[in-house]
Protein backbone atom coordinates (compact mmCIF):
# COMPACT_ATOMS: atom_id res chain seq x y z
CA UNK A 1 0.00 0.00 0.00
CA UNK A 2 1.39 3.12 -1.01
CA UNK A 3 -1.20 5.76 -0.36
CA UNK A 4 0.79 6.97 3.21
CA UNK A 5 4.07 7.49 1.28
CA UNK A 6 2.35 10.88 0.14
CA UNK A 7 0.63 13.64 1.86
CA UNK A 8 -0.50 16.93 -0.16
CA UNK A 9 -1.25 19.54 2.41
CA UNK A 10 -2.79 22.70 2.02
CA UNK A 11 -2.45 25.87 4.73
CA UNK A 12 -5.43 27.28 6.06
CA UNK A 13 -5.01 31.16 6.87
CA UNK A 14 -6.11 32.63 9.69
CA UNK A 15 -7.49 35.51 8.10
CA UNK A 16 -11.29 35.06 7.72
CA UNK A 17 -10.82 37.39 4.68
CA UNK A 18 -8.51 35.16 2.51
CA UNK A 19 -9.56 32.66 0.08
CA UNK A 20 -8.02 29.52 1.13
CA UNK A 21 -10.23 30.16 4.71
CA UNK A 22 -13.49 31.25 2.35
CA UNK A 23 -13.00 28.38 0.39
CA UNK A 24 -12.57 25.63 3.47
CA UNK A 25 -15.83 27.40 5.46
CA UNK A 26 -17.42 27.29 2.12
CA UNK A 27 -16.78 23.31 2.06
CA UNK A 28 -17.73 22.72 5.70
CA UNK A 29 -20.89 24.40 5.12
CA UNK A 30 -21.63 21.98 1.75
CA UNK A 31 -20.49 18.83 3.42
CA UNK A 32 -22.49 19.53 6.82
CA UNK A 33 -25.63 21.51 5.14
CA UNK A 34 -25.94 19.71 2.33
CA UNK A 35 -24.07 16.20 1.90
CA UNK A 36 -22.24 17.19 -0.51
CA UNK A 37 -18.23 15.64 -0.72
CA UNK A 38 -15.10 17.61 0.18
CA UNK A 39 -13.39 18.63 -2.44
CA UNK A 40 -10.08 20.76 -3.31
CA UNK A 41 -7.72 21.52 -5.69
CA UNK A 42 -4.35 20.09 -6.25
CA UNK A 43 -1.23 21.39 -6.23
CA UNK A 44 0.27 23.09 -8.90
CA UNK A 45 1.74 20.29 -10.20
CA UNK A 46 -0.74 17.49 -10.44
CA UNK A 47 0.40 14.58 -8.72
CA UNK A 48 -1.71 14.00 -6.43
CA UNK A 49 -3.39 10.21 -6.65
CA UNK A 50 -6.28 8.34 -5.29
CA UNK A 51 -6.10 6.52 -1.97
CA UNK A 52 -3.41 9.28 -0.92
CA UNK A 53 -3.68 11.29 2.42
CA UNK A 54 -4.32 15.18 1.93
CA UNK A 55 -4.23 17.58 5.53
CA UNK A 56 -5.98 20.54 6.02
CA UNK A 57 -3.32 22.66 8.24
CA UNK A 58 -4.09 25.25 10.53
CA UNK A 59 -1.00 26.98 11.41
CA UNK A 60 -0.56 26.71 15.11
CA UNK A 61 -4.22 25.41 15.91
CA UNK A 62 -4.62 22.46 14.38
CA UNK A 63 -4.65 19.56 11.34
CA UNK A 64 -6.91 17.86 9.26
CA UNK A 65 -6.40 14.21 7.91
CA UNK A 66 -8.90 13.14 4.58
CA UNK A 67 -8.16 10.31 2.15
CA UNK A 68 -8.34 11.15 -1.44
CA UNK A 69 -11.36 8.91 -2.23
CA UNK A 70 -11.12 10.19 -6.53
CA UNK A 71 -9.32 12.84 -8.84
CA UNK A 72 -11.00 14.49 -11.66
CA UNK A 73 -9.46 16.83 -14.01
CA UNK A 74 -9.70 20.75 -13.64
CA UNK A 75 -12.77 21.34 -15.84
CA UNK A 76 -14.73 20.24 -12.54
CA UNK A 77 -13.65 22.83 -10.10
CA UNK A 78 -16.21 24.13 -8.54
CA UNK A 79 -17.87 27.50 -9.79
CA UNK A 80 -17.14 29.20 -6.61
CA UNK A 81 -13.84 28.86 -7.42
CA UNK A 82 -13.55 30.72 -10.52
CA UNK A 83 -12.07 33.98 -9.12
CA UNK A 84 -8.58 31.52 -8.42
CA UNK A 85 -7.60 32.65 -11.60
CA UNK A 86 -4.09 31.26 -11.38
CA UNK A 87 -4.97 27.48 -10.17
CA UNK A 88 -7.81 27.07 -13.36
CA UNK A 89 -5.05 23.82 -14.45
CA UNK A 90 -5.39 22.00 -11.02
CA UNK A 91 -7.48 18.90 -10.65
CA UNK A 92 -9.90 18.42 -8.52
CA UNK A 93 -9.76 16.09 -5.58
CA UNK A 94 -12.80 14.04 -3.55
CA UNK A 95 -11.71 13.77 -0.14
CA UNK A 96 -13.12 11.47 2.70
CA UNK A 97 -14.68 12.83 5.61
CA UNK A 98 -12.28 13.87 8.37
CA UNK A 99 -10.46 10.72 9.15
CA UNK A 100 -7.96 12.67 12.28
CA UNK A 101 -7.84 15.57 13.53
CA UNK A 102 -4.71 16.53 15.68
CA UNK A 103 -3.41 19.11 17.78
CA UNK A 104 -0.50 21.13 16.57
CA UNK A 105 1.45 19.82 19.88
CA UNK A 106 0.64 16.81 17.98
CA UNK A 107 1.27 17.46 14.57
CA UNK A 108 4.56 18.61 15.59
CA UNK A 109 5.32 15.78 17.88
CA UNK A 110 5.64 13.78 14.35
CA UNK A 111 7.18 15.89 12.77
CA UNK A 112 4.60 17.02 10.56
CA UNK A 113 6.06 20.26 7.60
CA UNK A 114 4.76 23.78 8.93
CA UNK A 115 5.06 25.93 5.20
CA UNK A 116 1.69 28.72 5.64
CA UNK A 117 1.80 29.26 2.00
CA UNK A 118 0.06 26.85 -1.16
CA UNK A 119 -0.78 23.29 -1.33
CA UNK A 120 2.27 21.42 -1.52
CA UNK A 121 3.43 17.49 -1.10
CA UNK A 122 5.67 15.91 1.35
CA UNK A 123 7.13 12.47 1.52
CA UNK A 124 6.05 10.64 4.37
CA UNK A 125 8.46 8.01 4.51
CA UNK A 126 11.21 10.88 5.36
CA UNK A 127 8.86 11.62 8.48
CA UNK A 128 8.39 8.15 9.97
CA UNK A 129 6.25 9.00 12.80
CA UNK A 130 4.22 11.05 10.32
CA UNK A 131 4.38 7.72 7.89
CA UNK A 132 3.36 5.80 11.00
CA UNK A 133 0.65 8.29 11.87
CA UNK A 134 -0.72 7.32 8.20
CA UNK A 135 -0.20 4.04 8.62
CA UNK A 136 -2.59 3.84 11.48
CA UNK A 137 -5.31 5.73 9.96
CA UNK A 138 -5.20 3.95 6.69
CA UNK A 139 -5.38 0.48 9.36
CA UNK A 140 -8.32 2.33 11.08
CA UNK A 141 -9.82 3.49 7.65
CA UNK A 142 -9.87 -0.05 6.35
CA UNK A 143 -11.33 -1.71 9.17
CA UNK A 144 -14.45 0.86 9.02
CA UNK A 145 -14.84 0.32 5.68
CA UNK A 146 -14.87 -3.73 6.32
CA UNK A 147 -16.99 -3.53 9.08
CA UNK A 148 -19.75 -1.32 7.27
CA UNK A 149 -19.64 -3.77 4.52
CA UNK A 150 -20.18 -6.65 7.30
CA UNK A 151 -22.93 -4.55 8.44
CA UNK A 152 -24.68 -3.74 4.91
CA UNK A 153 -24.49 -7.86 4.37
CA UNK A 154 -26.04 -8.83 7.66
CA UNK A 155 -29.11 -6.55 7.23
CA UNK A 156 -29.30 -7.58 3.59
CA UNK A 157 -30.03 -11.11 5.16
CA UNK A 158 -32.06 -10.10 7.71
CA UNK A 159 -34.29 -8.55 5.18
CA UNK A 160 -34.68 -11.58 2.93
CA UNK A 161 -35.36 -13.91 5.99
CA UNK A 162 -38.41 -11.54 6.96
C-alpha cells in the first residue's frame, strides 16, 4: 500500500478574509448543510493520486487528515472557485470525511512540515512517525470500511429472511 508514502497539504489562513479560509468554510458548510463531498484543488503540479492522504493545516491550531477517495481533471472545479484565476489547471480532488484531527502539539510531535503558504506534497516516509501516523489511519480506515460492509451484508439477510 502506497497511499501513506504521500501527503498533499494545504495551509489554512487565519485571516477570515482570505480565500483559502473562504474556500474551506465554504466546504464545511456543503459537506455539513448539504451532503455534498469535500473537495479541493491540487497542487500546482498534479500529482496528487487516489487513496493518498491530503491535511488541512491550521498553522498553530490544528490539522486535518482526509483520504483522497477520486481525482477528476480541472474542468470540474467548482464555480465558486472561478475567481482563483491562477490554479484554473489543477485537478480536482474528492476527499473522505475527516479521518484525524490533531493538535498542533501533535502534529509537531511527528514531525509534521509547517510551510503557511500553497498546497504542496511531502514524503512521508522521510517523516516516519508522520508515515506511522498514516499508517494507522489507513489500518483504522480499512477496518471501518470492512466492518460497514459486514454490516450492509447482515441486514441484507435479515431482510430476505423476513
Amino acid at each position: 500500500m502506497e497511499g501513506y508514502e504521500y501527503l498533499t497539504i494545504t495551509p489554512i489562513s487565519k485571516d477570515a478574509k482570505n480565500k483559502g479560509c473562504i474556500d474551506y468554510n465554504e466546504q464545511e458548510k456543503r459537506t455539513s448543510t448539504h451532503g455534498y463531498r469535500w473537495c479541493w484543488d491540487d497542487s500546482k503540479y498534479n500529482k496528487a493520486k487516489k487513496g493518498e492522504y491530503f491535511a488541512f493545516l491550521f498553522f498553530e491550531k490544528r490539522v486535518i487528515i482526509h483520504k483522497i477517495e477520486n481525482v477528476k481533471p480541472p474542468s470540474e472545479r467548482l464555480d465558486s472557485w472561478s475567481s482563483n484565476v491562477g490554479q484554473q489547471g489543477r485537478q480536482v480532488l474528492e476527499l473522505s470525511n475527516p479521518l484525524k484531527e490533531l493538535s498542533w502539539r501533535e502534529w509537531l510531535a511527528l514531525n509534521g512540515p509547517t510551510a503557511k503558504q500553497g498546497t504542496y506534497t511531502t514524503k512521508t516516509t522521510e517523516r516516519p512517525s508522520l508515515h506511522s501516523m498514516l499508517m494507522y489511519v489507513e489500518y483504522q480506515f480499512q477496518n471501518a470500511q470492512i466492518q460497514e460492509t459486514t454490516q450492509m451484508t447482515c441486514e441484507n439477510v435479515q431482510e430476505s429472511t423476513n
